[in-house]
PDB file of N, CA and C in Angstrom:
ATOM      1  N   UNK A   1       0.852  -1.172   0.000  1.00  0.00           N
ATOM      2  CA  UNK A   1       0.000   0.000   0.000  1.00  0.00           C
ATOM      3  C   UNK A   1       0.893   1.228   0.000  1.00  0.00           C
ATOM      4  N   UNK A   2       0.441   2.534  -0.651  1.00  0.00           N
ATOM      5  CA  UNK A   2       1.589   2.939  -0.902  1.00  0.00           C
ATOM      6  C   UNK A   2       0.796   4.210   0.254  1.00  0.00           C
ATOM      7  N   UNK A   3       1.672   5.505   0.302  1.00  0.00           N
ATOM      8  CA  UNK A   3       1.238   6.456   1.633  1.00  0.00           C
ATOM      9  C   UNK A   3      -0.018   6.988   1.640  1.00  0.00           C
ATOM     10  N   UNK A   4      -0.963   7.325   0.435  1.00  0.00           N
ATOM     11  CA  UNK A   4      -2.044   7.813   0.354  1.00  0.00           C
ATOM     12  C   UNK A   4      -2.911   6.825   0.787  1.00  0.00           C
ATOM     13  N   UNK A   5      -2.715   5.273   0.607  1.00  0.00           N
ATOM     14  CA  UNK A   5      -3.949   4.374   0.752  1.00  0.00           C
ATOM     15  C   UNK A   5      -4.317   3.528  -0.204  1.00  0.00           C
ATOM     16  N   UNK A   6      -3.261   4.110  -1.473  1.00  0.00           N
ATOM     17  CA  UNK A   6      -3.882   3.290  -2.672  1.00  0.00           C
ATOM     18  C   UNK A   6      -3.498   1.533  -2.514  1.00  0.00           C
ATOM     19  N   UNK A   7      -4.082   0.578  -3.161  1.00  0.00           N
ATOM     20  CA  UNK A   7      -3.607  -0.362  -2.769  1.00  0.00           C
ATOM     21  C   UNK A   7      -2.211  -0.431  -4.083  1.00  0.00           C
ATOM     22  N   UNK A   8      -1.005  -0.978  -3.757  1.00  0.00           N
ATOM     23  CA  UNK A   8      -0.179  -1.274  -4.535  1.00  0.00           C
ATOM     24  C   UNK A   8      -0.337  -2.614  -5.579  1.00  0.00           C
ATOM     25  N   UNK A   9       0.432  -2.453  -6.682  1.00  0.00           N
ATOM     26  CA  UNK A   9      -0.258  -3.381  -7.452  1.00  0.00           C
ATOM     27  C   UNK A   9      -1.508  -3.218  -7.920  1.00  0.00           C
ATOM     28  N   UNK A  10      -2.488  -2.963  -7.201  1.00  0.00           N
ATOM     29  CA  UNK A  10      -4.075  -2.591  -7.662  1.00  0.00           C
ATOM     30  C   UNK A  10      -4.951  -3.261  -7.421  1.00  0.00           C
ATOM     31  N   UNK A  11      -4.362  -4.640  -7.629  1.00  0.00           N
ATOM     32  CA  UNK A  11      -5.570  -5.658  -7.594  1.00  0.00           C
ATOM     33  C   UNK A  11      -5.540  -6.941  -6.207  1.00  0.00           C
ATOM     34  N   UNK A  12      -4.552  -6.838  -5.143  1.00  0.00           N
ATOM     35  CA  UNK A  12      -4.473  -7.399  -4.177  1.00  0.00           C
ATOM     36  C   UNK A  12      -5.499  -7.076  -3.063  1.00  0.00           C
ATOM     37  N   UNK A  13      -6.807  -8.032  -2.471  1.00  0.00           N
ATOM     38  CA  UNK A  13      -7.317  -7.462  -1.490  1.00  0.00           C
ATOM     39  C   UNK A  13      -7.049  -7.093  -0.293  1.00  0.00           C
ATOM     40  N   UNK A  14      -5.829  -7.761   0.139  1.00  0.00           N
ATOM     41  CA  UNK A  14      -4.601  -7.713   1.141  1.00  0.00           C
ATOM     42  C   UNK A  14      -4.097  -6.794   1.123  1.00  0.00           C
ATOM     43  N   UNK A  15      -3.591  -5.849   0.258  1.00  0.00           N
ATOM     44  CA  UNK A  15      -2.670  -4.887   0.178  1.00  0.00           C
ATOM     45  C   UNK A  15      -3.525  -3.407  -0.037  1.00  0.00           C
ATOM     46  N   UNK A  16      -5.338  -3.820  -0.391  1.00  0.00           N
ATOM     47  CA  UNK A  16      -5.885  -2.370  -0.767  1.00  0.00           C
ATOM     48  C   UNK A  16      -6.127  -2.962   0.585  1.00  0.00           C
ATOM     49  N   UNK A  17      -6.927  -3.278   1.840  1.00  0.00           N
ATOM     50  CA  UNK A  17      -6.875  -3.495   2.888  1.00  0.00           C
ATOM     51  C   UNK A  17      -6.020  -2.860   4.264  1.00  0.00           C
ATOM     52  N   UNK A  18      -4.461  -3.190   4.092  1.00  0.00           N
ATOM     53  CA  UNK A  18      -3.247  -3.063   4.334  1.00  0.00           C
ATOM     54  C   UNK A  18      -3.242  -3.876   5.560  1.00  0.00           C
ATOM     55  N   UNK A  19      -4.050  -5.088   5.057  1.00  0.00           N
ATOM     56  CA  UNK A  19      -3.712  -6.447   6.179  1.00  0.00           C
ATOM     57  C   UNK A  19      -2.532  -7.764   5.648  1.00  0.00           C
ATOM     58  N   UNK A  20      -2.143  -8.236   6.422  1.00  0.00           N
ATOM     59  CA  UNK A  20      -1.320  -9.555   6.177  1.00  0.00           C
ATOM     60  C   UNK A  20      -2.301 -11.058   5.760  1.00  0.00           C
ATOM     61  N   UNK A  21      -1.770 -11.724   4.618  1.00  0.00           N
ATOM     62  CA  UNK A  21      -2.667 -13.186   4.202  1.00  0.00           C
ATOM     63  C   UNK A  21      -3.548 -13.393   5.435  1.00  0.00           C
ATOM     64  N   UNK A  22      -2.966 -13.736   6.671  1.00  0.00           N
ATOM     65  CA  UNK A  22      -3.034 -14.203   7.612  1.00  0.00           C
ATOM     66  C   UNK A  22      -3.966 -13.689   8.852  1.00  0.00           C
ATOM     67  N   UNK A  23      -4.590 -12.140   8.256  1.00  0.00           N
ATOM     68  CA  UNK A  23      -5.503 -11.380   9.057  1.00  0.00           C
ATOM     69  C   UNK A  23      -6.706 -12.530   9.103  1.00  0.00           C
ATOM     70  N   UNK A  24      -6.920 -12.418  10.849  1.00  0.00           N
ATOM     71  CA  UNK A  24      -8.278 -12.508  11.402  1.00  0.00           C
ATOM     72  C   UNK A  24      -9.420 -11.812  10.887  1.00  0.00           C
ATOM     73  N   UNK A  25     -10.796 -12.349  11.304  1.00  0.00           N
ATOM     74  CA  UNK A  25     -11.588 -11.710  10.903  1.00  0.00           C
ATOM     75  C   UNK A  25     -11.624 -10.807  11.699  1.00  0.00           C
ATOM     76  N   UNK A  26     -11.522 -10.301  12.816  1.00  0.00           N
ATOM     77  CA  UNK A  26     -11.763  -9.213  13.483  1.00  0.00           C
ATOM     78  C   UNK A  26     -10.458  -7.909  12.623  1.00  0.00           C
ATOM     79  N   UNK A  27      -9.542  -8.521  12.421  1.00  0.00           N
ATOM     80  CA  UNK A  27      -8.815  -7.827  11.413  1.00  0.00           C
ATOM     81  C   UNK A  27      -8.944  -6.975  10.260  1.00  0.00           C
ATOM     82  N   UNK A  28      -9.565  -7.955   9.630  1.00  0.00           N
ATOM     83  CA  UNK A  28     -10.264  -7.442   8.105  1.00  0.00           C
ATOM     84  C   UNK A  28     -11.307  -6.826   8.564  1.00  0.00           C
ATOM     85  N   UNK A  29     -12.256  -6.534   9.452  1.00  0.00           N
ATOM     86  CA  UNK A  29     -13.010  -5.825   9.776  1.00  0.00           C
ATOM     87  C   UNK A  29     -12.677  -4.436  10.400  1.00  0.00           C
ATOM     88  N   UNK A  30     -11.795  -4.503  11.060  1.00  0.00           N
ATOM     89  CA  UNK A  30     -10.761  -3.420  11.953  1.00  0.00           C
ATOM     90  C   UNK A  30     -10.214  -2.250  10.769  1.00  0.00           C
ATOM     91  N   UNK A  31      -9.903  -3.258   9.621  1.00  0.00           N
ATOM     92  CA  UNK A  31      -8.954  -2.628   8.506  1.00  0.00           C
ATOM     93  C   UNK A  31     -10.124  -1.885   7.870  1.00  0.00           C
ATOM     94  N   UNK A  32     -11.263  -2.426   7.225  1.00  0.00           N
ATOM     95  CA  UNK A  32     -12.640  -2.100   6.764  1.00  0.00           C
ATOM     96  C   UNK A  32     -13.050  -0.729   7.132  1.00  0.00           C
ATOM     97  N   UNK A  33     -13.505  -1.157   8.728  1.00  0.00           N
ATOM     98  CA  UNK A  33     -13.625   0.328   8.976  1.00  0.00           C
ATOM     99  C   UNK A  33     -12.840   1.596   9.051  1.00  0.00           C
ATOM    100  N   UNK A  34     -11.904   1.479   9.370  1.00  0.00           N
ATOM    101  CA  UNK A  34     -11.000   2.053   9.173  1.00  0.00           C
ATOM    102  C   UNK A  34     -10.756   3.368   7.815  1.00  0.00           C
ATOM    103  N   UNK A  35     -10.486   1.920   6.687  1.00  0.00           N
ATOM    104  CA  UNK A  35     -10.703   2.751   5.271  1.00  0.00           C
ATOM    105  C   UNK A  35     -11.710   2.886   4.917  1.00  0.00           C
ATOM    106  N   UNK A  36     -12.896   2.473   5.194  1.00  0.00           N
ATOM    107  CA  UNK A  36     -13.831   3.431   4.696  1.00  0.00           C
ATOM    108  C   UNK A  36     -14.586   4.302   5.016  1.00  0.00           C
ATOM    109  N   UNK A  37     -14.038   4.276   6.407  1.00  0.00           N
ATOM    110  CA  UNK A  37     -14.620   5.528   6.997  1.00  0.00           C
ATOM    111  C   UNK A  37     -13.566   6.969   6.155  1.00  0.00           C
ATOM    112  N   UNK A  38     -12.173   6.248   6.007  1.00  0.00           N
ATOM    113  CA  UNK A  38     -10.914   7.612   5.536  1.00  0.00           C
ATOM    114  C   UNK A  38     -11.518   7.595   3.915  1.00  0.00           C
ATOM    115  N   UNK A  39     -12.010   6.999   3.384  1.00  0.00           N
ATOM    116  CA  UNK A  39     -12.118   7.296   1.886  1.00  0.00           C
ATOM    117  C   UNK A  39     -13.882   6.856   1.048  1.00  0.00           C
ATOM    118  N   UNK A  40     -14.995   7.468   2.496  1.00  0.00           N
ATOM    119  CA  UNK A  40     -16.373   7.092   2.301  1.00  0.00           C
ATOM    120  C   UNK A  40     -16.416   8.256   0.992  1.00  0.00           C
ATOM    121  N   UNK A  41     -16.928   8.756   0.122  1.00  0.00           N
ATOM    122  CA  UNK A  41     -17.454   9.902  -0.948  1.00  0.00           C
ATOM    123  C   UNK A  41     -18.103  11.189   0.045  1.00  0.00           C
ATOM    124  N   UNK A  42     -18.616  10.494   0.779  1.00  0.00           N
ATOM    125  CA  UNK A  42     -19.308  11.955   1.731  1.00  0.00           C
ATOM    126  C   UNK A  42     -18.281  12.766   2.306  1.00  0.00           C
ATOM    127  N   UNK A  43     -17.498  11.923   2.541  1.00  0.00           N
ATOM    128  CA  UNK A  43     -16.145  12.527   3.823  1.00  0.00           C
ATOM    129  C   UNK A  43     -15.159  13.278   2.943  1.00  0.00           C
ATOM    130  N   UNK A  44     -15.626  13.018   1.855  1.00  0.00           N
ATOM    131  CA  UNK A  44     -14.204  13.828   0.657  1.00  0.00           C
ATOM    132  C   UNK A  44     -14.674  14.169  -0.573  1.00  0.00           C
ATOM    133  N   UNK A  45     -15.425  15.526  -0.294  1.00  0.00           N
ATOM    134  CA  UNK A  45     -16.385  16.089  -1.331  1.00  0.00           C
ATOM    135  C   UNK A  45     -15.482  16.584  -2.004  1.00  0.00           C
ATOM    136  N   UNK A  46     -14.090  16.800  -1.966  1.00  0.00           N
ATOM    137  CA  UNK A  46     -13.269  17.714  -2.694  1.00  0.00           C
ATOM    138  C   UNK A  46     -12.674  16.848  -3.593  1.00  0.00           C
ATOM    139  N   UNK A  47     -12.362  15.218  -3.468  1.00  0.00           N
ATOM    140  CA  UNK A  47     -12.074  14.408  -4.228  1.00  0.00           C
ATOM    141  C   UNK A  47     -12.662  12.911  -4.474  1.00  0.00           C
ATOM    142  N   UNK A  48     -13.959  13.360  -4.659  1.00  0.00           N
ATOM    143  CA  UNK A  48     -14.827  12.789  -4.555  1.00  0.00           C
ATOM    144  C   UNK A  48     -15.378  11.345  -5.531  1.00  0.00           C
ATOM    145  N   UNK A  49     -14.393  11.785  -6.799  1.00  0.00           N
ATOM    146  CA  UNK A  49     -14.364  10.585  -7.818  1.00  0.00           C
ATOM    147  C   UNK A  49     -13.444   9.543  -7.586  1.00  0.00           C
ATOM    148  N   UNK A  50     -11.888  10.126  -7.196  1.00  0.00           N
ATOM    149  CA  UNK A  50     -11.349   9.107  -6.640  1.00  0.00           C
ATOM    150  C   UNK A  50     -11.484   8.323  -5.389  1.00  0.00           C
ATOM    151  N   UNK A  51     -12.500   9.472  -4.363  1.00  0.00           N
ATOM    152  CA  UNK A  51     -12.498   8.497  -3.266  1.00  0.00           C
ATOM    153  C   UNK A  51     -13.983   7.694  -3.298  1.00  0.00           C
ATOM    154  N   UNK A  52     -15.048   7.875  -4.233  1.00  0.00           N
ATOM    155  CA  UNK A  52     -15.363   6.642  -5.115  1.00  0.00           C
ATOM    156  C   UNK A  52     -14.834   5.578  -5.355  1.00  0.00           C
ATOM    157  N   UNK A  53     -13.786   5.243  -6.361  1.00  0.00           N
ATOM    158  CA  UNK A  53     -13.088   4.711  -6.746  1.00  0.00           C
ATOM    159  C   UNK A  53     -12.696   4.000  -5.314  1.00  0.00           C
ATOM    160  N   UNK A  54     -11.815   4.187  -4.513  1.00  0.00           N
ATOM    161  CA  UNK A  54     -11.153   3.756  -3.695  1.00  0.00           C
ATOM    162  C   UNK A  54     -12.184   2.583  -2.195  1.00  0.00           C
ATOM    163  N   UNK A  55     -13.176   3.705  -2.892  1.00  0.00           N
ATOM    164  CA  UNK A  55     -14.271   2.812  -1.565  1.00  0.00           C
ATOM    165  C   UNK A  55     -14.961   1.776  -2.130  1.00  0.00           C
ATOM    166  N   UNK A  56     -14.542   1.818  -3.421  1.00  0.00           N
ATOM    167  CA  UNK A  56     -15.692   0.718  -4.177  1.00  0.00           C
ATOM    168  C   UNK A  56     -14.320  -0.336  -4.063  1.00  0.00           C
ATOM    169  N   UNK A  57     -13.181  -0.228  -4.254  1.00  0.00           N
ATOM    170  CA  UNK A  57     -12.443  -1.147  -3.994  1.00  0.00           C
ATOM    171  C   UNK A  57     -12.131  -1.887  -2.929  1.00  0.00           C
ATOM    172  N   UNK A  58     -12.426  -0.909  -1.616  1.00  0.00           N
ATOM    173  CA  UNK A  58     -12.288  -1.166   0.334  1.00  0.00           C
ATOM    174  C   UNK A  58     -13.598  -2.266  -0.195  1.00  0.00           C
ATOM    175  N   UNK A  59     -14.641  -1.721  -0.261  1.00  0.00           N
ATOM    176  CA  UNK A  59     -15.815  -2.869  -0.587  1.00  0.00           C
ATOM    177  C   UNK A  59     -15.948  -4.103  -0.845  1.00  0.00           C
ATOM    178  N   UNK A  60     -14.871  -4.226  -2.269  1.00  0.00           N
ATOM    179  CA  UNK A  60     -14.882  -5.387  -3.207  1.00  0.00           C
ATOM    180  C   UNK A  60     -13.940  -5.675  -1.882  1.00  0.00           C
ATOM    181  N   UNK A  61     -12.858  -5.488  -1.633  1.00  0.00           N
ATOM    182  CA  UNK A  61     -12.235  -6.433  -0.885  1.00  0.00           C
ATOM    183  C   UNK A  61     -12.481  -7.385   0.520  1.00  0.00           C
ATOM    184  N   UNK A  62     -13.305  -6.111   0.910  1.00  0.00           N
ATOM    185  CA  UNK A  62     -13.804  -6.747   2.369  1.00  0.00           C
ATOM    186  C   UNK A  62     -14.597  -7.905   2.069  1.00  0.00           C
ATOM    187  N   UNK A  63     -15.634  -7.716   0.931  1.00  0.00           N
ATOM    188  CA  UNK A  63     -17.093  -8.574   0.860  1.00  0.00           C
ATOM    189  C   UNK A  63     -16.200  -9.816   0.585  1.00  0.00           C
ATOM    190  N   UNK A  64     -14.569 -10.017   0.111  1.00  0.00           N
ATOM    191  CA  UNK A  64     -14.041 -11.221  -0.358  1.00  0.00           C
ATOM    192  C   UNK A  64     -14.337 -11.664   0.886  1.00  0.00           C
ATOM    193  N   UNK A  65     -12.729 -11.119   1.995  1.00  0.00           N
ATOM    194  CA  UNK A  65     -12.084 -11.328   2.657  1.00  0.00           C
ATOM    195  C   UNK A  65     -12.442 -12.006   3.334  1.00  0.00           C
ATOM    196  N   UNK A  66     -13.929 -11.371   3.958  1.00  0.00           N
ATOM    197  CA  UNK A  66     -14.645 -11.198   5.282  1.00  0.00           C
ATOM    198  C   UNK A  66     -15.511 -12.622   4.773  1.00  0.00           C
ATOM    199  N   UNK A  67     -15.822 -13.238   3.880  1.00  0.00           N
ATOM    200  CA  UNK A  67     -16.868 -14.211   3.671  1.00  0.00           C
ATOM    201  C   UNK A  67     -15.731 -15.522   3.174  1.00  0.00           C
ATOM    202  N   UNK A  68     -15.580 -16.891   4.444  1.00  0.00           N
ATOM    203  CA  UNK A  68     -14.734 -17.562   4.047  1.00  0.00           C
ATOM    204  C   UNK A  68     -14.721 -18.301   3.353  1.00  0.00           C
ATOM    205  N   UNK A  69     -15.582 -18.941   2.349  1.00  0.00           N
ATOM    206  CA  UNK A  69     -15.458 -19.140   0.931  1.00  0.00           C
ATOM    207  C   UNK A  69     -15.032 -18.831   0.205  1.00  0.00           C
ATOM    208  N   UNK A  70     -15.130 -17.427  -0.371  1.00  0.00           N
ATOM    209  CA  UNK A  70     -14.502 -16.392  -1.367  1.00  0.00           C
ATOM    210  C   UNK A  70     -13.610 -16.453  -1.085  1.00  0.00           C
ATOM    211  N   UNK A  71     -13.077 -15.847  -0.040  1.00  0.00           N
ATOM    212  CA  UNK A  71     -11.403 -16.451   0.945  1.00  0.00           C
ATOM    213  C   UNK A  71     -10.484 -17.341   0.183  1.00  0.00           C
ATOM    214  N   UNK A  72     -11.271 -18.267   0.559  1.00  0.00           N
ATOM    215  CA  UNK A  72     -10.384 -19.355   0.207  1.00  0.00           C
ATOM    216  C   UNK A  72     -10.661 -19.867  -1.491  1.00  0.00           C
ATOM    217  N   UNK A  73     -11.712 -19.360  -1.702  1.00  0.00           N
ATOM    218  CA  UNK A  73     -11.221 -19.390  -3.550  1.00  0.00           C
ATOM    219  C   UNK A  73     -10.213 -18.435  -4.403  1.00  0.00           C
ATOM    220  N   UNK A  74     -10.186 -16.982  -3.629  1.00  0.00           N
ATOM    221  CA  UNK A  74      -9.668 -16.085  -3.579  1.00  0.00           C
ATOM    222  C   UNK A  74      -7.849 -16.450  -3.499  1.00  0.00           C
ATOM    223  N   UNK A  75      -8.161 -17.191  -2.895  1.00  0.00           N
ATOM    224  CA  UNK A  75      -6.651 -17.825  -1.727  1.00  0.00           C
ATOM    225  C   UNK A  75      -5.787 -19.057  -2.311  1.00  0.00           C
ATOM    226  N   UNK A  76      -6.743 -19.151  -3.172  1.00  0.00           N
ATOM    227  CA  UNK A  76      -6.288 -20.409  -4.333  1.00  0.00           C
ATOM    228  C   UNK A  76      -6.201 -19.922  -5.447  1.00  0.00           C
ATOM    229  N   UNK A  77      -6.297 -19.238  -5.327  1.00  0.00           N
ATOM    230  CA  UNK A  77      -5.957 -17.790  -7.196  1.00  0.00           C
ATOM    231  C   UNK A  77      -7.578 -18.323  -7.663  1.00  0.00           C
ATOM    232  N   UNK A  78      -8.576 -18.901  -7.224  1.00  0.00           N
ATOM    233  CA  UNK A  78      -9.599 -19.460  -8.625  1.00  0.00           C
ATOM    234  C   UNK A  78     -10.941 -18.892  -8.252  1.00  0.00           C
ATOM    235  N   UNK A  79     -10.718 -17.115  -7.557  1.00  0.00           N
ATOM    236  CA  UNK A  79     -12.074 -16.737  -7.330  1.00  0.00           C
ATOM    237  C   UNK A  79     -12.298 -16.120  -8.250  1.00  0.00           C
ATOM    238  N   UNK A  80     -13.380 -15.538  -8.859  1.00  0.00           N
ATOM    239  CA  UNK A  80     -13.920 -15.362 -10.011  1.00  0.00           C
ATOM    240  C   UNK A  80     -14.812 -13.897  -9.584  1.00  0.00           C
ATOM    241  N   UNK A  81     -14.537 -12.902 -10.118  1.00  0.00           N
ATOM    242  CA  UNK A  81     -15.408 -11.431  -9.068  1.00  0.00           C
ATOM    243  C   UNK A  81     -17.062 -11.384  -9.944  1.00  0.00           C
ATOM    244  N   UNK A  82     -16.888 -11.930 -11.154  1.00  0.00           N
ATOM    245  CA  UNK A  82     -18.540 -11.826 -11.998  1.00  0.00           C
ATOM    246  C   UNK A  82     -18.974 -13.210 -11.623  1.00  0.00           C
ATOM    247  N   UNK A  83     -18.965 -14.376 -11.203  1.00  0.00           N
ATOM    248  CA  UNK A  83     -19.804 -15.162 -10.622  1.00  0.00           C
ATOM    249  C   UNK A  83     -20.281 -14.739  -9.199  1.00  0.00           C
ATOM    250  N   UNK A  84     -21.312 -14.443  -8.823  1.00  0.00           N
ATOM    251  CA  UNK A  84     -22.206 -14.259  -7.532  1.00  0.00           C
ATOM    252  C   UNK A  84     -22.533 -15.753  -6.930  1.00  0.00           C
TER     253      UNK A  84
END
């Protein structure tokens, strides 16, 4: 993760997060709130497209993380983000 928050790489849910493989769930939840409370659209009317952007990504990652199925398909490289 680099100093602003962005996740590095781009596409790691771990790293837009800024948790370790190995985070607990109380973890990934800890991390959750955290960033999206720092990058909700309401809270940053002045940059408001990117912090769009950034919360729709805190989102996608948590809804993996936090649900241990996805997890662990996720965790095996073979999760798939357009199958529901």
């Amino acid at each position: 993760m680099d100093p602003t928050g962005a996740p590095s790489g781009g596409s790691c849910y771990y790293s837009c997060l800024g948790i370790r493989p190995s985070a607990s769930s109380s973890e990934i939840r800890a991390a959750y709130r955290k960033l999206a409370l720092k990058w909700h659209p309401d809270r940053n009317p002045n940059a408001a497209g990117e912090a769009k952007g950034r919360f729709q990504r805190i989102q996608e990652a948590y809804s993996v993380l936090s649900d241990e199925d996805k997890r662990a398909l996720y965790d095996a490289g073979a999760f798939d983000p357009f199958v529901r």
